[in-house]
N, C-alpha and C. Protein backbone atom coordinates (compact mmCIF):
# COMPACT_ATOMS: atom_id res chain seq x y z
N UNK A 1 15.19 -2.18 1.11
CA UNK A 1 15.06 -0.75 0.96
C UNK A 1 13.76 -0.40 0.25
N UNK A 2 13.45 -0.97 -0.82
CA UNK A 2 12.09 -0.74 -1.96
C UNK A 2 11.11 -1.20 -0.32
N UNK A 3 11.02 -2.44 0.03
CA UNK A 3 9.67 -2.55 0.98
C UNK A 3 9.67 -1.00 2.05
N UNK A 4 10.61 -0.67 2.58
CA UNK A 4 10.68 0.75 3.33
C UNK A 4 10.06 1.93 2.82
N UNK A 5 10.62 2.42 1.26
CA UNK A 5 10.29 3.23 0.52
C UNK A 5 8.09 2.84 0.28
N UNK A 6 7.71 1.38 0.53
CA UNK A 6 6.45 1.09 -0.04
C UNK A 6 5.88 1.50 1.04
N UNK A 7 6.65 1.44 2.32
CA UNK A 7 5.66 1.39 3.80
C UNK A 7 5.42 2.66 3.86
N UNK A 8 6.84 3.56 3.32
CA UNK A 8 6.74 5.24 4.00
C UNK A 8 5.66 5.65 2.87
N UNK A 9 5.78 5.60 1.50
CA UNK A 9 4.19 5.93 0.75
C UNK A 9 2.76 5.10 1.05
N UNK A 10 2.72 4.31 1.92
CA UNK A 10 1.56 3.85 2.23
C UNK A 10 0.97 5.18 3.43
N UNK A 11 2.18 5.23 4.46
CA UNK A 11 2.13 5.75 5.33
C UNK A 11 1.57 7.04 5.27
N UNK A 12 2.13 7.64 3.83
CA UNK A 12 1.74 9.34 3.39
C UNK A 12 0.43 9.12 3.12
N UNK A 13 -0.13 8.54 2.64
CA UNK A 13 -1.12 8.10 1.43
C UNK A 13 -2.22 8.13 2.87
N UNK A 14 -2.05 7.06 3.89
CA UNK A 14 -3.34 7.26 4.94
C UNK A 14 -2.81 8.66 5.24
N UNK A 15 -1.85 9.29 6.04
CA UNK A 15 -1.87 10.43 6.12
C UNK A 15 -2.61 11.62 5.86
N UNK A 16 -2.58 11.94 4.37
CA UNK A 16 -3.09 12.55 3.42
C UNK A 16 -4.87 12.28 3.11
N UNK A 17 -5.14 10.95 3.49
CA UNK A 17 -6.23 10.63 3.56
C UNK A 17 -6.96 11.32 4.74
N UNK A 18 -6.62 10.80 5.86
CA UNK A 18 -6.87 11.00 7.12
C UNK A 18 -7.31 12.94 6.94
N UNK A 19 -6.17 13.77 6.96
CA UNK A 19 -6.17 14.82 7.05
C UNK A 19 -7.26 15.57 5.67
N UNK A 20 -7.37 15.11 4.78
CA UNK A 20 -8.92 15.22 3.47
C UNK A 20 -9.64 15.04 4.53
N UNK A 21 -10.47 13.66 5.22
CA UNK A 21 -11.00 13.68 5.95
C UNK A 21 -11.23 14.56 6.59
N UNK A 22 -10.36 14.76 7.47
CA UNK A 22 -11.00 15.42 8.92
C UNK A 22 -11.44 16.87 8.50
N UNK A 23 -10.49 17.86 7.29
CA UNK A 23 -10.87 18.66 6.85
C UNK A 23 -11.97 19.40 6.21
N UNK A 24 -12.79 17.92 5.67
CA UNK A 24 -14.22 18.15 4.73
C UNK A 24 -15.03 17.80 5.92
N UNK A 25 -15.13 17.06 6.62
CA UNK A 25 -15.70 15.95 7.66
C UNK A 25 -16.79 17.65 8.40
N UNK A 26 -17.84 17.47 8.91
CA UNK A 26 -18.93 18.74 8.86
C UNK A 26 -18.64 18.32 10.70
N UNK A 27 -18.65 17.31 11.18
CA UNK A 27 -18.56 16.64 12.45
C UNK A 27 -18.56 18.08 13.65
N UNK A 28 -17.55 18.86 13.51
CA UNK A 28 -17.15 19.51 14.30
C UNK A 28 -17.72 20.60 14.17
N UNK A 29 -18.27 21.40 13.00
CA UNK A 29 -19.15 22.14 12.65
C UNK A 29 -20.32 22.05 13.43
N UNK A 30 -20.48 20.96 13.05
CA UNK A 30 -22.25 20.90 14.08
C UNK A 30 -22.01 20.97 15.24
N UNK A 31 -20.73 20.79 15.77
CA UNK A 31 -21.12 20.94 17.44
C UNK A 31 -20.83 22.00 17.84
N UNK A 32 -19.99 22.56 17.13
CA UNK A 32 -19.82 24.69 17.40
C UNK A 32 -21.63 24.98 17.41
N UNK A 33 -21.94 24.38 16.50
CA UNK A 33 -23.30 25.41 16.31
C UNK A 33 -24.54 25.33 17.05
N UNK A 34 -24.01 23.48 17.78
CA UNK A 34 -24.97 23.26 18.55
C UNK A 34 -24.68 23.85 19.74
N UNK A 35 -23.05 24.06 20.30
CA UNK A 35 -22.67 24.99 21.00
C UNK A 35 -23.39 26.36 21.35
N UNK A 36 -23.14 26.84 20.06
CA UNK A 36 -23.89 28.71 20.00
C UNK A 36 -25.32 28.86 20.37
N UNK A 37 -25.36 27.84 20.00
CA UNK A 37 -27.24 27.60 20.12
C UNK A 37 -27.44 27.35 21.37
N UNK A 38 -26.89 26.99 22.03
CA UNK A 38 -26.94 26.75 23.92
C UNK A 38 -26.65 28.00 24.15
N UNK A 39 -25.68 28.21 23.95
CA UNK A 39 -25.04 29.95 24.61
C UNK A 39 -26.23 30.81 23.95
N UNK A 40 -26.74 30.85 23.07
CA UNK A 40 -27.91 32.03 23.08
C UNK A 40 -29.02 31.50 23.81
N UNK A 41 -29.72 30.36 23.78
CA UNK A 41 -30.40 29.99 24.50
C UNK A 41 -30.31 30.35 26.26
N UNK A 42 -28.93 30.01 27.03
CA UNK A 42 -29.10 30.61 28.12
C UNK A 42 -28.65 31.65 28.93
N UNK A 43 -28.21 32.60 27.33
CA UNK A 43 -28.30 34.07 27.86
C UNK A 43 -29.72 34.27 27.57
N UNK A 44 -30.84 33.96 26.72
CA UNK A 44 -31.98 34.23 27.06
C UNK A 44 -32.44 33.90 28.12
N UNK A 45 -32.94 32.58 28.23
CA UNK A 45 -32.67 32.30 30.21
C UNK A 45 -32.48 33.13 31.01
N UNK A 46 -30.89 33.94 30.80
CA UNK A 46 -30.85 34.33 31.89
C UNK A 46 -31.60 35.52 32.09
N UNK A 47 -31.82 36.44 30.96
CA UNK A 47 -32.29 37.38 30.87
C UNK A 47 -33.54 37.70 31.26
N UNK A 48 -34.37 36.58 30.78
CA UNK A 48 -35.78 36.63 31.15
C UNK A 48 -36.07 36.17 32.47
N UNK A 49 -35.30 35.21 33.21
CA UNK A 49 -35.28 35.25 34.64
C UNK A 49 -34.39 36.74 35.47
N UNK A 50 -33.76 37.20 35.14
CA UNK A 50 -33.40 38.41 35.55
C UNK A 50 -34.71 39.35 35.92
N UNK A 51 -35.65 39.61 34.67
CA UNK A 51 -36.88 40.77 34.68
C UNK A 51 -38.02 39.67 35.50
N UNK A 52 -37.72 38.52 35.54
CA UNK A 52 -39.01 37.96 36.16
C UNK A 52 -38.98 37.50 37.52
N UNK A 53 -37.12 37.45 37.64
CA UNK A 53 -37.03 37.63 39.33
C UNK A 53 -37.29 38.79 40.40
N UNK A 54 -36.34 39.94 39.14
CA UNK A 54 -37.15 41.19 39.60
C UNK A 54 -38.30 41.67 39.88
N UNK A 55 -39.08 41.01 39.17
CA UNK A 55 -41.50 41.29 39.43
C UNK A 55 -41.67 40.51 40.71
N UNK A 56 -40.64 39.12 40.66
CA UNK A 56 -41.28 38.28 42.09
C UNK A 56 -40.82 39.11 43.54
N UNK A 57 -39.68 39.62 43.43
CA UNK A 57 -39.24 40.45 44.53
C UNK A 57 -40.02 41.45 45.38
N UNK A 58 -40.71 42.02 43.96
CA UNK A 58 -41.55 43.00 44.46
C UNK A 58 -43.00 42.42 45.35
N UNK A 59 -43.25 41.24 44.24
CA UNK A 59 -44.43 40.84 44.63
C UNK A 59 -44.45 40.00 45.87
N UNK A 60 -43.73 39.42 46.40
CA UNK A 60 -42.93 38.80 47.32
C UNK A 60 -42.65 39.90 48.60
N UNK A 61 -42.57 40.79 48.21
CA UNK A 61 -42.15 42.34 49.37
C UNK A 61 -43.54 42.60 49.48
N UNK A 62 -44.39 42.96 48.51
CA UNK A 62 -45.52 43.57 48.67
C UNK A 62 -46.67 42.56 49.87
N UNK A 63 -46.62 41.05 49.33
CA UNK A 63 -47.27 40.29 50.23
C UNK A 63 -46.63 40.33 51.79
N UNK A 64 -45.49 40.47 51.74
CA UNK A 64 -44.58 40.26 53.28
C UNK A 64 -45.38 41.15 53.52
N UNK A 65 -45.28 43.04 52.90
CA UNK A 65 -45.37 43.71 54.07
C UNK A 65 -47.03 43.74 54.26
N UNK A 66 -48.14 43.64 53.61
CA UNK A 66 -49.04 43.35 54.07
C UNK A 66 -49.44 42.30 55.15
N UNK A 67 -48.66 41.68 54.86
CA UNK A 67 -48.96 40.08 56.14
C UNK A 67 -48.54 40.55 56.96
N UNK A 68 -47.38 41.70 57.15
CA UNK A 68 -46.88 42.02 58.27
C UNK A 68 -47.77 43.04 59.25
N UNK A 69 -48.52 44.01 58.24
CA UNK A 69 -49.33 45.10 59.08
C UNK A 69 -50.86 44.42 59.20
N UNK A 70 -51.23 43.01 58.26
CA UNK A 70 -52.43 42.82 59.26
C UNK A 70 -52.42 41.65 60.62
N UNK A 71 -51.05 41.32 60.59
CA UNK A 71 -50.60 40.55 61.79
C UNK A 71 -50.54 41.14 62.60
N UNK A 72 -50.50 42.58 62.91
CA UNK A 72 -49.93 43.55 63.80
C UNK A 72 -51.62 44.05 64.54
């Protein structure tokens, strides 16, 4: 019975350890933030390809239709 009672407080003891750990442990922190840091990064991305796809469109239309009326 006493060796049972020694195993189940060993048992708490990593337990209790384990869970200190993981609690202080920064591990998971950094990867949220390295997370956020992607997600702002490629909503900028997207943003700035948004206004710069929009300029090529034009510029892209503007060359078509010239190529088109001195082909003609």
């Amino acid at each position: 019975m006493l060796k049972l009672l020694v195993s189940a407080e060993i048992l708490k003891n990593r337990a209790v350890s384990s869970a200190k750990s993981f609690f202080n442990g920064e591990s998971g922190a950094t990867a949220i933030e390295y997370g956020l840091i992607a997600a702002l990064v490629s909503v900028a991305i997207v943003g700035v390809l948004g206004t710069v796809g929009d300029s090529l469109k034009t510029t892209f239309s503007t060359v078509s239709s010239k190529l088109t009326t001195t082909a003609q």
